[in-house]
Protein backbone atom coordinates (compact mmCIF):
# COMPACT_ATOMS: atom_id res chain seq x y z
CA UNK A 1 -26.73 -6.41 -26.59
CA UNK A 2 -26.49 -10.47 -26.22
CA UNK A 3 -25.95 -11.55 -22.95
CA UNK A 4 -22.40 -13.46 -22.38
CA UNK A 5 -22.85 -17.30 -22.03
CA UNK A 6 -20.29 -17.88 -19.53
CA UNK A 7 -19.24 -16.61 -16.50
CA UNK A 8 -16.32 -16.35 -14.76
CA UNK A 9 -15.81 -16.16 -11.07
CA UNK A 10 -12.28 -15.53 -9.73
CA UNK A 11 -12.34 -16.57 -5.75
CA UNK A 12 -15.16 -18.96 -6.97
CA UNK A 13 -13.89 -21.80 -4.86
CA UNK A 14 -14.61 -20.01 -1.51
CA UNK A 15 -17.81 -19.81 0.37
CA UNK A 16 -19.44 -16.85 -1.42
CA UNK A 17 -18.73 -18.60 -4.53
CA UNK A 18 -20.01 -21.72 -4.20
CA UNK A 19 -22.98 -20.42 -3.46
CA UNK A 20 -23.51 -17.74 -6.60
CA UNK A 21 -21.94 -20.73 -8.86
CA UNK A 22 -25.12 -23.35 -7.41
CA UNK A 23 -27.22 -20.48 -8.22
CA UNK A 24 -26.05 -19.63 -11.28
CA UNK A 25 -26.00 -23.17 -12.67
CA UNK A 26 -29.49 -23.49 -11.63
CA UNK A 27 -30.73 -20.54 -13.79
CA UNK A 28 -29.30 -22.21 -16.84
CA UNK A 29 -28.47 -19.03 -18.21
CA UNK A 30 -24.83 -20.04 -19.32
CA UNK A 31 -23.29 -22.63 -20.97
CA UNK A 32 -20.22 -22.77 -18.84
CA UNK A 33 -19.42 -21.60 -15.64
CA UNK A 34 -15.55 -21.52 -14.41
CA UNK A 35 -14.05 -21.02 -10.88
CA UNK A 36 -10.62 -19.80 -10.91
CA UNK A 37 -8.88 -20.03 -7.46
CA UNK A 38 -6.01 -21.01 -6.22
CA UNK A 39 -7.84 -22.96 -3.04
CA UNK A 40 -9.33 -25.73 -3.16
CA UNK A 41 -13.26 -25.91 -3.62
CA UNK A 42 -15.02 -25.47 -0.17
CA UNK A 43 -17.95 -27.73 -1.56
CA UNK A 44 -17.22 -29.53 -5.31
CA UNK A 45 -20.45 -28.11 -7.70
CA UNK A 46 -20.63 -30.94 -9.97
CA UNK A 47 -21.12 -29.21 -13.47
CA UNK A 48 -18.31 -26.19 -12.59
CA UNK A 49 -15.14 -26.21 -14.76
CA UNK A 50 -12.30 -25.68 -11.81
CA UNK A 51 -9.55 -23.76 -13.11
CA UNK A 52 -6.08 -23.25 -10.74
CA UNK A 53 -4.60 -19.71 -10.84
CA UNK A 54 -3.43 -17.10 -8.73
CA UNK A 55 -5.14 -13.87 -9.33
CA UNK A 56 -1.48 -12.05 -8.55
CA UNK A 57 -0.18 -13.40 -11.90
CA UNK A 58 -1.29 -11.88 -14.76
CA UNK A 59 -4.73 -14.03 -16.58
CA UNK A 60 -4.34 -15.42 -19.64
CA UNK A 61 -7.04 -14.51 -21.84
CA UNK A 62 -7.68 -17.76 -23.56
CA UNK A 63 -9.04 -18.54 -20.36
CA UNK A 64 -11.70 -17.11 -21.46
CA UNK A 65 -12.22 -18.73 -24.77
CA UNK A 66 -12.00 -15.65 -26.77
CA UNK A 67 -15.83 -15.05 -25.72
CA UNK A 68 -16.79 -12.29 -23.14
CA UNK A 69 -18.31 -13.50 -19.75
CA UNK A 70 -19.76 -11.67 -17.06
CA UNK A 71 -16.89 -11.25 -14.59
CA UNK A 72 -17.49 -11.83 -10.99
CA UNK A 73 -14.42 -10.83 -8.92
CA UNK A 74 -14.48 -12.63 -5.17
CA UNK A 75 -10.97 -13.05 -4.70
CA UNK A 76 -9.50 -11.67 -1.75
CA UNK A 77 -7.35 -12.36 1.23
CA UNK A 78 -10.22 -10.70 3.98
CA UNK A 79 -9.39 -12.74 7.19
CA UNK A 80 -8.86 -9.83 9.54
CA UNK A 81 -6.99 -9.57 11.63
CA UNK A 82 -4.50 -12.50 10.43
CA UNK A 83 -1.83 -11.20 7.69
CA UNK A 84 0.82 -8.76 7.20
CA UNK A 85 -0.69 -5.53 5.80
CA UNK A 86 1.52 -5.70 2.89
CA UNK A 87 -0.29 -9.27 1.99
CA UNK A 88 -3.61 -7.68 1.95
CA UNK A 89 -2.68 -4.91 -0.61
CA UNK A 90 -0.53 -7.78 -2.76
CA UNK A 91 -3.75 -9.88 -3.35
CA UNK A 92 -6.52 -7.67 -3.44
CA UNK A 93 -5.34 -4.57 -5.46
CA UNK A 94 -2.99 -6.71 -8.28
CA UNK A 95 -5.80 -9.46 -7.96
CA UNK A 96 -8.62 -6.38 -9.13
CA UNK A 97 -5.45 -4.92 -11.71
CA UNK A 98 -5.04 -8.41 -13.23
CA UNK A 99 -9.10 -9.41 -13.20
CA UNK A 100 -9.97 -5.72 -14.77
CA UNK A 101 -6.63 -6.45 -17.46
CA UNK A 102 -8.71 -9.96 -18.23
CA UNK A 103 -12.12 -8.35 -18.97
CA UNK A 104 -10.78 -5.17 -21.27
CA UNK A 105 -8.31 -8.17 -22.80
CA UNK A 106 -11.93 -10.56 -23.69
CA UNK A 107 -13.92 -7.63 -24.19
CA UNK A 108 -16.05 -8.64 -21.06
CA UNK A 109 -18.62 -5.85 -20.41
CA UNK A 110 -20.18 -6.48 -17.20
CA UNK A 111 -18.26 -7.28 -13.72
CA UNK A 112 -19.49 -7.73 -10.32
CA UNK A 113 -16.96 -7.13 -7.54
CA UNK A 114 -17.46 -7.94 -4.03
CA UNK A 115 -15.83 -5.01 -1.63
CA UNK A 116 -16.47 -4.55 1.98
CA UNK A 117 -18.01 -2.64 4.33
CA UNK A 118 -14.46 -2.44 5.99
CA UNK A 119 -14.33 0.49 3.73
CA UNK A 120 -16.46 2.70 6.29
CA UNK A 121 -14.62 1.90 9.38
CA UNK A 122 -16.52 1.04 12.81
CA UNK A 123 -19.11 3.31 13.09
CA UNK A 124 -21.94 3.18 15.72
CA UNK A 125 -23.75 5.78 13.86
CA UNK A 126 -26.28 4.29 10.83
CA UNK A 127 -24.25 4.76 7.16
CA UNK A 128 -25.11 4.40 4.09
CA UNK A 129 -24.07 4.22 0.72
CA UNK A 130 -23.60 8.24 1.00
CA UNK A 131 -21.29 8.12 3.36
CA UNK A 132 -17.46 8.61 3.27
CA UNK A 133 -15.66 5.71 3.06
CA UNK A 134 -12.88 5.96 6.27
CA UNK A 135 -11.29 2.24 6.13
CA UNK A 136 -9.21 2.08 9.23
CA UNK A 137 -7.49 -1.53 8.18
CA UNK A 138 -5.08 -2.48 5.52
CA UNK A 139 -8.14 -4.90 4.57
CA UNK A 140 -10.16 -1.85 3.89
CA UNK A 141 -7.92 0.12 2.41
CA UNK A 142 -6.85 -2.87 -0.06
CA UNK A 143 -10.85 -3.03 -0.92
CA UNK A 144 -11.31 1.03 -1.38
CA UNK A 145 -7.89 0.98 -3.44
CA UNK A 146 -9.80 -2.47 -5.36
CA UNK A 147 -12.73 -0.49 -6.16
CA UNK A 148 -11.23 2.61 -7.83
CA UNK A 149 -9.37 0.16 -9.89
CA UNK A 150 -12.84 -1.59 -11.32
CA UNK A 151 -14.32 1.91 -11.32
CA UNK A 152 -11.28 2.92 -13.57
CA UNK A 153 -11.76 -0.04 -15.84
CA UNK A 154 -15.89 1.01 -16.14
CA UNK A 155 -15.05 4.60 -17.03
CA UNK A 156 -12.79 3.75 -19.98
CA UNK A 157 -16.01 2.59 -21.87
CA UNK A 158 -19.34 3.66 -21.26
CA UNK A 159 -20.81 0.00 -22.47
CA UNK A 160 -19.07 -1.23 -19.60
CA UNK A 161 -21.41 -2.14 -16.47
CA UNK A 162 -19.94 -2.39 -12.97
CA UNK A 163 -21.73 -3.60 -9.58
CA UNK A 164 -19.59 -3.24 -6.41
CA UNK A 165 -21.37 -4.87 -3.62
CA UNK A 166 -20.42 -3.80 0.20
CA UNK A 167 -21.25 -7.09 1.87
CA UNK A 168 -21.93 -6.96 5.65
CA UNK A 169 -20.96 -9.98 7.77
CA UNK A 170 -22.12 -12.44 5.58
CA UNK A 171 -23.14 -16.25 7.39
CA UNK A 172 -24.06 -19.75 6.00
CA UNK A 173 -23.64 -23.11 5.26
CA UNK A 174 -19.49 -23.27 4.72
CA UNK A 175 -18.95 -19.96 5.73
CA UNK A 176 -16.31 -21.12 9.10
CA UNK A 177 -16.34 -17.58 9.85
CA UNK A 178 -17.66 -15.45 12.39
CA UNK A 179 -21.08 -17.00 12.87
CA UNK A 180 -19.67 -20.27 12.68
CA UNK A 181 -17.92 -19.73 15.47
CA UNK A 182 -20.04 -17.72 17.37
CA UNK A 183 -22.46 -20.98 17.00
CA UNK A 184 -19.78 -23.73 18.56
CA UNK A 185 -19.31 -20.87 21.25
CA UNK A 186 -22.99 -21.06 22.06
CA UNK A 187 -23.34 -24.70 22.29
CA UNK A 188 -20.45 -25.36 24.75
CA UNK A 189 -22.44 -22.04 26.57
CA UNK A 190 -18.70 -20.76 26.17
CA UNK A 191 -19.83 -17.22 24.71
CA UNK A 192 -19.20 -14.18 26.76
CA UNK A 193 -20.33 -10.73 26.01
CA UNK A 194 -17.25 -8.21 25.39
CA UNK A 195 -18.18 -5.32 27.46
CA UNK A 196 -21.87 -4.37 26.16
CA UNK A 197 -24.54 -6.61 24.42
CA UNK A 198 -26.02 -3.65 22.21
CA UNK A 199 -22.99 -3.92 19.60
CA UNK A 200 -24.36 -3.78 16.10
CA UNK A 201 -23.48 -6.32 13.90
CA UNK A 202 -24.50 -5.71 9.85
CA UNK A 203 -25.02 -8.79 8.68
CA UNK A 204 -27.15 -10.84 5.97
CA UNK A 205 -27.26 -14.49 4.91
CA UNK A 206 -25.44 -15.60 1.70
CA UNK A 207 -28.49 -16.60 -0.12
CA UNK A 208 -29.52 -13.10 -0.07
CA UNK A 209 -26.07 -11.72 -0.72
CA UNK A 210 -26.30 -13.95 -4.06
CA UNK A 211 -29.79 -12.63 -5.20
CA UNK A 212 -29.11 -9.16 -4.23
CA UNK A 213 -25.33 -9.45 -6.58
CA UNK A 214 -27.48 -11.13 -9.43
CA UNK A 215 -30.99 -8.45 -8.81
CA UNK A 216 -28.12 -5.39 -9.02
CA UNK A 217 -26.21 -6.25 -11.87
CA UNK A 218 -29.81 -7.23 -14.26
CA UNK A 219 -30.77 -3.61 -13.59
CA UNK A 220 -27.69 -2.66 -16.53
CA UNK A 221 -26.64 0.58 -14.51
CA UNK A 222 -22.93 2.09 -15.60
CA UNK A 223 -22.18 1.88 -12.08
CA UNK A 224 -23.85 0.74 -9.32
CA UNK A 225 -22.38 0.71 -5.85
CA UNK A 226 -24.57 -0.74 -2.59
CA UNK A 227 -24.17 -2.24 0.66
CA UNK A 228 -25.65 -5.44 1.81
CA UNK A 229 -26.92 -6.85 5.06
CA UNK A 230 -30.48 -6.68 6.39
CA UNK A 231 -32.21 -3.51 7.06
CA UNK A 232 -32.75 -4.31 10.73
CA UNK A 233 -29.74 -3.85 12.43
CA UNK A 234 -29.09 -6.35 14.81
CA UNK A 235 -27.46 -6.07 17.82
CA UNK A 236 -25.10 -9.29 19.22
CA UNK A 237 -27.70 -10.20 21.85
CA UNK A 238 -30.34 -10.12 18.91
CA UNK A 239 -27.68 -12.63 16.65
CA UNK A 240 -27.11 -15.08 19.72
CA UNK A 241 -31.16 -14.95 21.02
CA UNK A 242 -31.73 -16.43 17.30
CA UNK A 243 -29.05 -18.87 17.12
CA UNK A 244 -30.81 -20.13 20.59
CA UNK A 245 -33.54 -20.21 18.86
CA UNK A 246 -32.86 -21.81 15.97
CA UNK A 247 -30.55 -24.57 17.52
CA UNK A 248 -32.06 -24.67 21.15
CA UNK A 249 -28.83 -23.51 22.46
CA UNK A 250 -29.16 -21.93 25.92
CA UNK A 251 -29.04 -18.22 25.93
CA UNK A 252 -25.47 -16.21 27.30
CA UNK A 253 -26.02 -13.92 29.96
CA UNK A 254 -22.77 -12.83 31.20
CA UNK A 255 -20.78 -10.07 30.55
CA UNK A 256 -17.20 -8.85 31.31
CA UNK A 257 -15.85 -5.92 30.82
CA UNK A 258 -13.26 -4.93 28.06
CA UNK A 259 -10.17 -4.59 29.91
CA UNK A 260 -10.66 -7.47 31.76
CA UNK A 261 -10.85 -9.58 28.69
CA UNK A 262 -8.00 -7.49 27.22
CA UNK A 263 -6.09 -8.76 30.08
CA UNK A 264 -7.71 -12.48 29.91
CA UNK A 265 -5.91 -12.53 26.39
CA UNK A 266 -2.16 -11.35 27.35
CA UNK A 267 -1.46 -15.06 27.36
CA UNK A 268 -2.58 -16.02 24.40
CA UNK A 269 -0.71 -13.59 22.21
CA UNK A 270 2.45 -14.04 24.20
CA UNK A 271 1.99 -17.32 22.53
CA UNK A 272 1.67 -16.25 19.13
CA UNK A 273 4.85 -13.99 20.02
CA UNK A 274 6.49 -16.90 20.03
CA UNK A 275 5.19 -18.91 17.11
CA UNK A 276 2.20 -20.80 18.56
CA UNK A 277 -0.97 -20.04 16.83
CA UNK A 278 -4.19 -18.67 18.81
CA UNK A 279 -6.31 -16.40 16.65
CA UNK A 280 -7.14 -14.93 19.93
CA UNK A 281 -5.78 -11.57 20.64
CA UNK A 282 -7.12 -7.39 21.53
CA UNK A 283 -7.72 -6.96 18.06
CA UNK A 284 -10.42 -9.64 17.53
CA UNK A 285 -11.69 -8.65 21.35
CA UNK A 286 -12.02 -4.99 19.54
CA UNK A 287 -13.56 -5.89 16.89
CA UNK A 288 -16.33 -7.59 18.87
CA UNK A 289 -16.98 -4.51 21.06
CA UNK A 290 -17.26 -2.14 18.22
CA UNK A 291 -20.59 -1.52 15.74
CA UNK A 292 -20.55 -2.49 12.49
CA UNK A 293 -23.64 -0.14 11.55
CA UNK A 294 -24.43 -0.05 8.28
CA UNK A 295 -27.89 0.70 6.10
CA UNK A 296 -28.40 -1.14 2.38
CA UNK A 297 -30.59 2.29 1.39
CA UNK A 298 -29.63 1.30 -2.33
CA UNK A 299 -30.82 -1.92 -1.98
CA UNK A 300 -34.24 -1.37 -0.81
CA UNK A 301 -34.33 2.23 -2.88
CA UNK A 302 -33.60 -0.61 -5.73
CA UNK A 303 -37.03 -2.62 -5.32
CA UNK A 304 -34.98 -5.58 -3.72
CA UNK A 305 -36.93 -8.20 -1.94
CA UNK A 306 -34.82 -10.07 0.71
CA UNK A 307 -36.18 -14.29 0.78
CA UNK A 308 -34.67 -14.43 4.50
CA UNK A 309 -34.19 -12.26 7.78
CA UNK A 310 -31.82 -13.59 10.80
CA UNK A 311 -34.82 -16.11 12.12
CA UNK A 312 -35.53 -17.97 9.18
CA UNK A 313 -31.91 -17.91 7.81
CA UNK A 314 -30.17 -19.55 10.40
CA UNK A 315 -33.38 -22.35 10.52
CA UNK A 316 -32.48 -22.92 6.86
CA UNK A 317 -28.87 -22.70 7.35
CA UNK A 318 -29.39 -25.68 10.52
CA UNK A 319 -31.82 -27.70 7.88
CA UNK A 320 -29.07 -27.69 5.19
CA UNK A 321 -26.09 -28.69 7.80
CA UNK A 322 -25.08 -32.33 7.11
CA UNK A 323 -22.54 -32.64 9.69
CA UNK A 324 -23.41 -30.34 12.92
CA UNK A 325 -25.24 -27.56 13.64
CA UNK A 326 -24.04 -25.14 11.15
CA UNK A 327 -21.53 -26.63 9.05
């Protein structure tokens, strides 16, 4: 079977994407790549074809050419918490209805779909791959609910090849996420632990995240469904002792308990009661104080080599910053 020439990424304009498009034009293995997004680029990749569309409309397939691509589905609303549930369900299930429509429409064979470990829940104790999936947010409910919908779409043809990736927190240069923040925290010495500084946080660098979504979908398995984040499992002290490292920031050594942050943050979402944005509220306090603990046994049962561990990925992510420390 040829290989498509193009490929298609849908959320392409985001972090994740810019990173598996650079990577992808780099390999020269197709003659046109296209983002389709309805945001605009997080960094332009000179040599990309930018194409405007929301993935909650149906996709035209002359987008496509009339040539199959290989499909790689990113979009997603996933800033949690932050939206009405009903927005996460809107964009991420019709998005994966409209994207899987598109493929069987071009006769595209192979799709790669990012998910979430969201779809597990908190969980303290290690899971893998085996394990139930228990999503206790509309976000990963949305992403279980997107992944029976590409799963559908595989079983209709057995030609068809499907990877679902679970991605862990993923970090990196434009990520303005978690470890973004987390970083300016650090710097101002601003960070405080929530409660306990053994939380596990899953995690794994985006350069790894693209190898691992390109190493998965070469193997040409029907279905193939993993998580990703290092195998170590890294606790918050762990994630900040590195960023110290890395940036010579000074290490944080205080912390307070739960309900006294809990209470510390009354203010703030009495504010966004009343309209004024905060992004600081219980939820994002919980979030912090639970694990995230989560095992890529496909992965490594796969032969996968990661390039990077926490160390030497946030060096290379603070070599690569043009701006500050982990732009």
């Amino acid at each position: 079977m040829s290989h498509p020439t193009q490929a298609i990424v849908f959320g392409g304009a985001g972090f994740i994407g810019t990173h598996l498009m650079t990577r992808m034009l780099a390999s020269g293995r197709y003659d046109r790549i296209v983002s389709v997004d309805i945001a605009k680029p997080r960094a332009h990749v000179e040599g990309i074809e930018y194409i405007h569309h929301d993935v909650r409309e149906p996709i035209d397939p002359k987008l496509g050419g009339g040539v199959p691509a290989d499909i790689f589905n990113l979009a997603a609303i996933h800033v949690t918490p932050g939206h009405p549930d009903g927005d996460y369900y809107y964009t991420n299930v019709l998005g994966a209805v409209h994207v899987c429509r598109f493929a069987r429409d071009t006769g595209s064979r192979n799709v790669i779909f990012t998910s979430s470990i969201s779809v597990y829940g908190p969980t303290e104790t290690p899971l893998t791959e085996d394990a139930t999936p228990v999503p206790v947010s509309a976000y990963g409910r949305s992403k279980l609910s997107a992944e029976a919908i590409h799963r559908l779409w595989q079983s209709e043809d057995p030609d068809r090849r499907l990877t679902i990736v679970r991605p862990a927190v993923i970090y990196g240069r434009y990520e303005r996420g978690n470890f973004t923040r987390l970083s300016r925290l650090l710097e101002r010495r601003a960070f405080i632990y929530p409660g306990r500084t053994d939380t596990i946080k899953s995690c794994g660098y985006v350069k790894d995240l693209v190898s691992s979504m390109l190493f998965m979908a070469s193997r040409n398995d029907s279905l193939s469904i993993y998580n990703f984040c290092y195998e170590h499992r890294y606790t918050i002290s762990e994630i900040c002792s590195a960023f110290s490292e890395a940036a010579e920031y000074p290490k944080p050594t205080i912390t307070i308990p739960v309900w006294l942050m809990n209470l510390a943050v009354l203010p703030f979402e009495v504010l966004q009661a009343v309209g004024i944005k905060t992004g600081i509220n219980r939820d994002r306090i919980k979030k912090l104080w639970f694990s995230t603990n989560i095992l890529p046994k496909h992965l490594i049962a796969s032969g996968f080599k990661f390039d990077y561990d926490l160390a030497s990925s946030l060096v290379d992510w603070n070599r690569e910053s043009s701006i500050k420390d982990f732009d």
